[in-house]
Protein backbone atom coordinates (compact mmCIF):
# COMPACT_ATOMS: atom_id res chain seq x y z
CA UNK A 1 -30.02 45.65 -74.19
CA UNK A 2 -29.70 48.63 -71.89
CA UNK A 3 -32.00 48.92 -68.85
CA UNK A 4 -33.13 52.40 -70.63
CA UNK A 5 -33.62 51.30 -73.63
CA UNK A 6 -35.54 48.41 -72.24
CA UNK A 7 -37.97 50.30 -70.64
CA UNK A 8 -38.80 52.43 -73.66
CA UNK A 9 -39.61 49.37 -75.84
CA UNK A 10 -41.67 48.03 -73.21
CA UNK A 11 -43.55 51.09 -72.94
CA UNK A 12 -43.97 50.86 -76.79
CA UNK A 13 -45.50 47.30 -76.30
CA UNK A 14 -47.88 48.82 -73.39
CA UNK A 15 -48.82 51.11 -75.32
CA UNK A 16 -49.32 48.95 -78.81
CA UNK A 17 -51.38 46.20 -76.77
CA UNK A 18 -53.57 49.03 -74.59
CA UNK A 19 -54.50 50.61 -78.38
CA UNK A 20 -55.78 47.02 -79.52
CA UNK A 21 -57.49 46.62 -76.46
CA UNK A 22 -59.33 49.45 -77.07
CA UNK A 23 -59.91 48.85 -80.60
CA UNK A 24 -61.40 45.34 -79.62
CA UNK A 25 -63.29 46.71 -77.04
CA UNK A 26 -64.86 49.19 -79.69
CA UNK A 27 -65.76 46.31 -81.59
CA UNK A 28 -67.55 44.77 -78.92
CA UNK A 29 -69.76 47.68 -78.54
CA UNK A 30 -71.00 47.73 -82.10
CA UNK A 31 -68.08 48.32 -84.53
CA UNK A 32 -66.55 45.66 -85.49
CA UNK A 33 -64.68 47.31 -88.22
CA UNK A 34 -62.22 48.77 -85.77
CA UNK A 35 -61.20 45.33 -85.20
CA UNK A 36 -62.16 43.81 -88.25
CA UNK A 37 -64.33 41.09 -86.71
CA UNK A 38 -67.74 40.67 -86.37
CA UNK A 39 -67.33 39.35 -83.29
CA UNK A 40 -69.18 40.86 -80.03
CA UNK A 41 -69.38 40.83 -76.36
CA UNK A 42 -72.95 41.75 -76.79
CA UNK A 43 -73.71 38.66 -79.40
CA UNK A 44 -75.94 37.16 -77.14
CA UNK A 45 -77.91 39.72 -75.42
CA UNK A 46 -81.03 38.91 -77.09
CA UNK A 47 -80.98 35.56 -78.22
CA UNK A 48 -79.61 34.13 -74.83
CA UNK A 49 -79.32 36.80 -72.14
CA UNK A 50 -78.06 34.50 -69.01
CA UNK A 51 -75.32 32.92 -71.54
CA UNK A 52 -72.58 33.97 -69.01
CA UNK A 53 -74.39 33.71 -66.06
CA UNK A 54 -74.86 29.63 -66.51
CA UNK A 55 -71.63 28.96 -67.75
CA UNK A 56 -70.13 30.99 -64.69
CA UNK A 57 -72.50 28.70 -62.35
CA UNK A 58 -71.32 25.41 -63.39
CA UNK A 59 -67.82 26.28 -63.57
CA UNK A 60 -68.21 27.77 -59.76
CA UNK A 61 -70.10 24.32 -59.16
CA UNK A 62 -67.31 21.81 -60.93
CA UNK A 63 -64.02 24.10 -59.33
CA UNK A 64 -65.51 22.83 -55.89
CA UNK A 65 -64.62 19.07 -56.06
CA UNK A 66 -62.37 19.79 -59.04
CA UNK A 67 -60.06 22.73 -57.89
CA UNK A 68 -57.90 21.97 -61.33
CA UNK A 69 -60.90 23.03 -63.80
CA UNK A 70 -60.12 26.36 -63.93
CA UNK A 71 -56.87 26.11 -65.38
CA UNK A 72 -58.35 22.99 -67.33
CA UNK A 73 -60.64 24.64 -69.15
CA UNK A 74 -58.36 27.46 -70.18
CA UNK A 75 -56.06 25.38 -71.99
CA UNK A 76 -59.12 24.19 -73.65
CA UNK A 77 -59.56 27.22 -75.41
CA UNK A 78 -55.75 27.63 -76.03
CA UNK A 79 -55.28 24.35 -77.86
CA UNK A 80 -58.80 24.49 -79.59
CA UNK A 81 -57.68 28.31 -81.13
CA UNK A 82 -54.01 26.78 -82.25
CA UNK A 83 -55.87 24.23 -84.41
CA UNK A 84 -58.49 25.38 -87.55
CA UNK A 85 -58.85 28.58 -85.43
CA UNK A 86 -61.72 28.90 -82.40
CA UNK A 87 -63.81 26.80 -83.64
CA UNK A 88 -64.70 23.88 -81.01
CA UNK A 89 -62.95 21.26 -83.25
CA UNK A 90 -60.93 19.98 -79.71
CA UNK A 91 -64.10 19.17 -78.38
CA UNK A 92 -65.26 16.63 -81.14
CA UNK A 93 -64.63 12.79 -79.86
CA UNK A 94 -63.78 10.18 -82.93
CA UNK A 95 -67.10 9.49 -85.12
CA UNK A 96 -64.98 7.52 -87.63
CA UNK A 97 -64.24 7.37 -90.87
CA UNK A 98 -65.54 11.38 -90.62
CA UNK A 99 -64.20 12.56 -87.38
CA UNK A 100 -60.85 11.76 -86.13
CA UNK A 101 -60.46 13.20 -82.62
CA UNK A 102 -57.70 15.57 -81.56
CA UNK A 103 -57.75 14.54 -78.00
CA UNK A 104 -55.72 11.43 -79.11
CA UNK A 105 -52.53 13.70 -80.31
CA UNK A 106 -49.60 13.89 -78.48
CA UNK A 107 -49.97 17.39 -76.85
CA UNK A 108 -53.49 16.34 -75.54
CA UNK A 109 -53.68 12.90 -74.79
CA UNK A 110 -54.07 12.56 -71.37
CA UNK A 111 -53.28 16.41 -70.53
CA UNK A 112 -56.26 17.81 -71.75
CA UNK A 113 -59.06 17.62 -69.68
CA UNK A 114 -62.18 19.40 -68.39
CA UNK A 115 -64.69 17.74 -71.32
CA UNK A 116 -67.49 16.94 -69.12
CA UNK A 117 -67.87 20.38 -67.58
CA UNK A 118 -67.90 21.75 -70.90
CA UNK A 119 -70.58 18.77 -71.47
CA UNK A 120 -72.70 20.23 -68.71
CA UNK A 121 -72.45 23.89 -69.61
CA UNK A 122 -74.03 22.60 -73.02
CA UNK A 123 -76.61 21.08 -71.58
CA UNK A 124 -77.63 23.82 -68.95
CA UNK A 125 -76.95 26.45 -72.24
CA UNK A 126 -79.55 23.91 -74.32
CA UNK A 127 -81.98 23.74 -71.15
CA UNK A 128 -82.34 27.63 -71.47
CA UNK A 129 -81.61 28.63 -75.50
CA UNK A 130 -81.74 26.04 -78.04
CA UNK A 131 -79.78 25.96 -80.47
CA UNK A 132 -78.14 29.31 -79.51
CA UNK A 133 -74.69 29.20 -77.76
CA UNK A 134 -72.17 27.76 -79.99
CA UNK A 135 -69.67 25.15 -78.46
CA UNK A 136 -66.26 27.80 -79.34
CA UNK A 137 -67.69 30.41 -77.28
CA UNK A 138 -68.08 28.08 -74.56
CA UNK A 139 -64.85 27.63 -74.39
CA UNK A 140 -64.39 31.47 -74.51
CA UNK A 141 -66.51 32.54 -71.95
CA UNK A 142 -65.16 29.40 -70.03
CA UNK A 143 -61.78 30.31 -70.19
CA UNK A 144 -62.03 34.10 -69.05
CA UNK A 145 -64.47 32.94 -65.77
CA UNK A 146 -61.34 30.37 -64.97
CA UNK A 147 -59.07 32.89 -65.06
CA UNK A 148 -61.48 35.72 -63.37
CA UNK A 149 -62.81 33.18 -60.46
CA UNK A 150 -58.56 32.09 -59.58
CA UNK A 151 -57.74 36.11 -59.32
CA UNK A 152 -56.67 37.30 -62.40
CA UNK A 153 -58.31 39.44 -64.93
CA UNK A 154 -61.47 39.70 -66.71
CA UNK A 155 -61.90 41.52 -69.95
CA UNK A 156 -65.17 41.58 -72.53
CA UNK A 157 -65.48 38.16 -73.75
CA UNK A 158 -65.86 38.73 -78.22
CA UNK A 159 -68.81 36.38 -79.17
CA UNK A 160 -70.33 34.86 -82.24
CA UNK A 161 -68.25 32.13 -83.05
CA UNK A 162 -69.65 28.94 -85.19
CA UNK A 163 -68.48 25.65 -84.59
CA UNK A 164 -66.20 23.56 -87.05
CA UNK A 165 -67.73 20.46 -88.61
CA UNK A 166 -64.03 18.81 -88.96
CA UNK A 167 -60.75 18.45 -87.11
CA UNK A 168 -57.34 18.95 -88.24
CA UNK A 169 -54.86 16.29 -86.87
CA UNK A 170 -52.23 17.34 -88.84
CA UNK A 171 -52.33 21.06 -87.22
CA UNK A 172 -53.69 19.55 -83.78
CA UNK A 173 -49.84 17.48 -84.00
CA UNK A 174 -48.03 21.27 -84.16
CA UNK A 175 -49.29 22.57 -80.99
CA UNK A 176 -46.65 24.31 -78.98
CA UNK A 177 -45.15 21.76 -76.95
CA UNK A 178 -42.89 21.75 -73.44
CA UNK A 179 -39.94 21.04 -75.65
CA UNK A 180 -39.73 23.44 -78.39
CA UNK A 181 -36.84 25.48 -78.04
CA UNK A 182 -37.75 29.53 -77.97
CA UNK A 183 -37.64 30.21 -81.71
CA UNK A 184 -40.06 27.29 -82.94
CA UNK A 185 -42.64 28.15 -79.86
CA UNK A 186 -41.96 32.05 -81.87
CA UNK A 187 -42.52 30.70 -85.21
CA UNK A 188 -45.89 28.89 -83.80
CA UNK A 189 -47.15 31.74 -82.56
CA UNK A 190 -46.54 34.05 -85.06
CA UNK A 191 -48.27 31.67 -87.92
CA UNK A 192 -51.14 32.46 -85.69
CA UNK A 193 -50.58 36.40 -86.29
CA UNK A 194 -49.40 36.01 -81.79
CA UNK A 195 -46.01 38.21 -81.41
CA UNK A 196 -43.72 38.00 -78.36
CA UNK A 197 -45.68 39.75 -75.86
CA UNK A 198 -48.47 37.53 -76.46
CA UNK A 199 -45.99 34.42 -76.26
CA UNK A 200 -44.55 35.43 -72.78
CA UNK A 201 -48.52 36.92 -71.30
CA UNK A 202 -50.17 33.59 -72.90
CA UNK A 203 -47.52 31.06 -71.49
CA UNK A 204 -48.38 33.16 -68.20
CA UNK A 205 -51.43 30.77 -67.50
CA UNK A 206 -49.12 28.14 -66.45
CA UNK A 207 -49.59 30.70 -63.05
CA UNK A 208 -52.69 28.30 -62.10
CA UNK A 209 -52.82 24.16 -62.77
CA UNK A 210 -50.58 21.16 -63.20
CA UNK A 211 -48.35 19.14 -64.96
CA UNK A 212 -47.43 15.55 -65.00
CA UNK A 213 -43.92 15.58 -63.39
CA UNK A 214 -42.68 13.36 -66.32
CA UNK A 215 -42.92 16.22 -68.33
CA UNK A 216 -41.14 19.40 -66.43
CA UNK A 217 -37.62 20.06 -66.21
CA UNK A 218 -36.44 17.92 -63.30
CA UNK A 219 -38.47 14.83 -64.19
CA UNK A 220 -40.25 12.85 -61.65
CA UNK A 221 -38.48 12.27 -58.42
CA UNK A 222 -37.41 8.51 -56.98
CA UNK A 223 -40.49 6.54 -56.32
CA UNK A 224 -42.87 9.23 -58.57
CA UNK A 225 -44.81 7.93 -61.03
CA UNK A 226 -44.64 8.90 -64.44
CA UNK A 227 -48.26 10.51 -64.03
CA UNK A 228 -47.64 12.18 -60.61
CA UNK A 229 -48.78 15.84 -60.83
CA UNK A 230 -47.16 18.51 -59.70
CA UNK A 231 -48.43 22.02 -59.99
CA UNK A 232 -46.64 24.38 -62.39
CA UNK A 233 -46.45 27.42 -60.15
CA UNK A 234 -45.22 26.01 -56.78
CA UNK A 235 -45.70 29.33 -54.99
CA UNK A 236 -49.25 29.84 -54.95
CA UNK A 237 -50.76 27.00 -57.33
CA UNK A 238 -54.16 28.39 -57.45
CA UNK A 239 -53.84 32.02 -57.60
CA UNK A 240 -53.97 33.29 -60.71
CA UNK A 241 -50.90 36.03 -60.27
CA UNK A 242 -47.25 36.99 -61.96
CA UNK A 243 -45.76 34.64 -59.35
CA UNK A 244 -44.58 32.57 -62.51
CA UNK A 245 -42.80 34.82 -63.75
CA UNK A 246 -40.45 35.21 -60.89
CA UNK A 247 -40.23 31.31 -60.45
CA UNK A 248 -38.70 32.18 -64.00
CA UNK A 249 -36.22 34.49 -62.53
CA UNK A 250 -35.03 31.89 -60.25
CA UNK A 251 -35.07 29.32 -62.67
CA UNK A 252 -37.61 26.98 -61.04
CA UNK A 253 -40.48 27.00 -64.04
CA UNK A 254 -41.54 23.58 -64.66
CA UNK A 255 -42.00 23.28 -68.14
CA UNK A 256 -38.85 23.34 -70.35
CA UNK A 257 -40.71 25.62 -72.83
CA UNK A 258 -41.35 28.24 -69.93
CA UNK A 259 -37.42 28.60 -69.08
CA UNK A 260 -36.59 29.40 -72.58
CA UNK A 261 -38.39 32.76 -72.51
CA UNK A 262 -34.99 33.38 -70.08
CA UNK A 263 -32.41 31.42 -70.94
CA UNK A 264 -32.40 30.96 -74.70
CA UNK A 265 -29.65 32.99 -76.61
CA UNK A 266 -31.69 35.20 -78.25
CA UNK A 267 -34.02 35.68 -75.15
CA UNK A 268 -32.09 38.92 -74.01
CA UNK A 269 -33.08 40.92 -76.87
CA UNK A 270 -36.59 39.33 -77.51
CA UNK A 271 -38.90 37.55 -74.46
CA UNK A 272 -36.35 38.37 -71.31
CA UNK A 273 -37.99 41.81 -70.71
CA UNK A 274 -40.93 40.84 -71.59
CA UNK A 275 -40.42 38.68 -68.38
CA UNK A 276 -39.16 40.67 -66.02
CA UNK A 277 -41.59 43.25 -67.18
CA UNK A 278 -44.24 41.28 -66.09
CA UNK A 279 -42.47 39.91 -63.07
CA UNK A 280 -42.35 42.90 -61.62
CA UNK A 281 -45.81 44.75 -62.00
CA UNK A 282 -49.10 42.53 -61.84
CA UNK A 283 -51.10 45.09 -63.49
CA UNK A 284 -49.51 45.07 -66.58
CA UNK A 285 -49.30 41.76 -67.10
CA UNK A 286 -52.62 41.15 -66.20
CA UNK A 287 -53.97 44.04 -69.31
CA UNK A 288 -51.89 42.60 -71.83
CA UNK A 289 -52.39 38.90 -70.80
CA UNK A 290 -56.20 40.35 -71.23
CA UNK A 291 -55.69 41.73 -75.10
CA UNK A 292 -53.76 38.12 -75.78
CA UNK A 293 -56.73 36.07 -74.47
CA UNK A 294 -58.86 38.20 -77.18
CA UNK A 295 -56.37 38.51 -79.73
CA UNK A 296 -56.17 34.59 -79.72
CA UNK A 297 -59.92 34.54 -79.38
CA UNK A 298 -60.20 35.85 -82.81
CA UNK A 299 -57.21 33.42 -84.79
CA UNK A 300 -59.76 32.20 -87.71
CA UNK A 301 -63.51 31.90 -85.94
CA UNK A 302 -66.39 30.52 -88.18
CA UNK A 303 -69.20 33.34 -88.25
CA UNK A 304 -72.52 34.53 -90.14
CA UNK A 305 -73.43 30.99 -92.49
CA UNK A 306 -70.03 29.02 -91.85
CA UNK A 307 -69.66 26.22 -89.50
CA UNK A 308 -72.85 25.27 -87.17
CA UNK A 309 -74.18 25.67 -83.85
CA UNK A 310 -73.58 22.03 -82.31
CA UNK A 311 -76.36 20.36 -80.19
CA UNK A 312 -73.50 18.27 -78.64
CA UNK A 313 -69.85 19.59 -78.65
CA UNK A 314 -68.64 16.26 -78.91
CA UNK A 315 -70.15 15.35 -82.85
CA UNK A 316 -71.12 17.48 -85.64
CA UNK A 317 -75.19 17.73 -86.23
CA UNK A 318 -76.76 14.92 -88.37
CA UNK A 319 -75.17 15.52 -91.58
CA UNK A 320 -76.91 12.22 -93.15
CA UNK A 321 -74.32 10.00 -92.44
């Protein structure tokens, strides 16, 4: 593709993600039909005005002897959204024959992590509103404080999501994993109405976090455990920045599925510019990574008489049984 025409596409893709943003922000401020969700930054105004406030305190009291919870938490709300939509079904623990847990699959087993702080933001959300804050917009508010507290961007968290009363192991099995090659992690995302730019700004939290070495692209070193972590952007591990994206560049991303976006075959005419796009202005990627964060906040949420609002995130109300 020609550095020209490059540039013009890329400007189309500005330009396509800045309109959303604005149509989502118009929805936030009272009409929702512009985005065609019901969803609101203003949800809980009324009903539970310090909603942000407490879950931004006991994130900013967790990060201080867990530095990693930041990041944590965000992939919480990534793989939560991927499965049955935004609906808090990660967060239910195994309450069998009903509940079968999707911590235990593959791409979360022993990666994801963070459950007790969302634990404690429940109960200091409980202490003040009963009954009020729903578990998936936890993870939602959660999720954009991580990212806002490490350096990186805030936008107007969309609110009123109800939490799912079942899990979907099935679903929770297809999460994009650190193997697929570029077109399945495509494929993946687009089932989840998530194009390329949202693919390239989404896998852009991998700025902040880390990985168990037995899962990037050089393995673990001689004498490494298996479970030895190393931090996915090795320039400035706890920044949230475009740094990753020139690791890219040089071909030192950690994940398999984060190189792809560069050196697959049909890279060059789809996620490449994407990358160096971002790699080389901050701002931008930082806006669109800011419409993908709400764009994936809205894949399927459970509003007005669906779903519940959990007491605990980890089981369903008393249904009887």
């Amino acid at each position: 593709m020609a550095a020209s025409s490059c540039m013009s596409s890329l400007g189309l893709l500005l330009a396509a993600h800045c309109a959303l943003l604005l149509a989502l922000a118009g929805a936030a401020h009272g009409h929702p039909h512009l985005a065609g969700s019901a969803l609101s930054s203003s949800f809980y105004d009324e009903s539970c005005p310090g909603a942000y406030d407490i879950v931004r305190r006991v994130i900013q009291e967790a990060r201080v002897s867990d530095p990693r919870i930041p990041a944590s938490l965000t992939r919480l709300h990534f793989h939560d959204c991927f499965v049955n939509g935004c609906d808090g079904s990660l967060l239910l623990d195994d309450d069998l024959p009903m509940i079968q847990s999707e911590k235990h699959v593959p791409a979360n087993n022993n990666s994801t992590r963070g459950f007790p702080v969302v634990d404690d933001i429940k109960c200091a959300l409980e202490n003040a509103c009963p009954g009020i804050v729903s578990c998936a917009d936890i993870l939602a508010l959660a999720a954009e404080i991580s990212v806002e507290l490490a350096g990186g961007p805030g936008w107007r968290v969309l609110l009123g999501r109800r939490d799912g009363t079942t899990t979907n192991i099935e679903s929770a099995n297809n999460l994009p994993s650190f193997t697929d090659p570029l077109d399945k992690l495509q494929e993946k995302f687009r089932n989840v109405n998530l194009d390329d730019t949202d693919l390239v700004a989404l896998q852009g939290a991998h700025t902040f976090g880390k990985v168990q070495c037995q899962f990037t692209q050089q393995n673990c070193t001689a004498g490494q455990a298996q479970g030895a972590l190393e931090n996915l952007d090795q320039v400035t591990p706890k920044v949230f920045d475009n740094k990753y994206y020139g690791n890219l560049l040089q071909g030192r991303a950690q994940l398999p599925s984060d190189q792809v976006m560069l050196s697959d075959p049909a890279a060059p005419t789809t996620t490449a510019p994407i990358v160096h796009w971002f790699a080389s202005n901050q701002r931008d990627f930082f806006r669109n990574f800011a419409v993908s964060m709400i764009k994936m906040g809205n894949i399927s949420p459970l509003m007005g008489r669906d779903g519940e609002i959990r007491t605990n995130c980890r089981r369903v109300n008393n249904k009887g049984y």
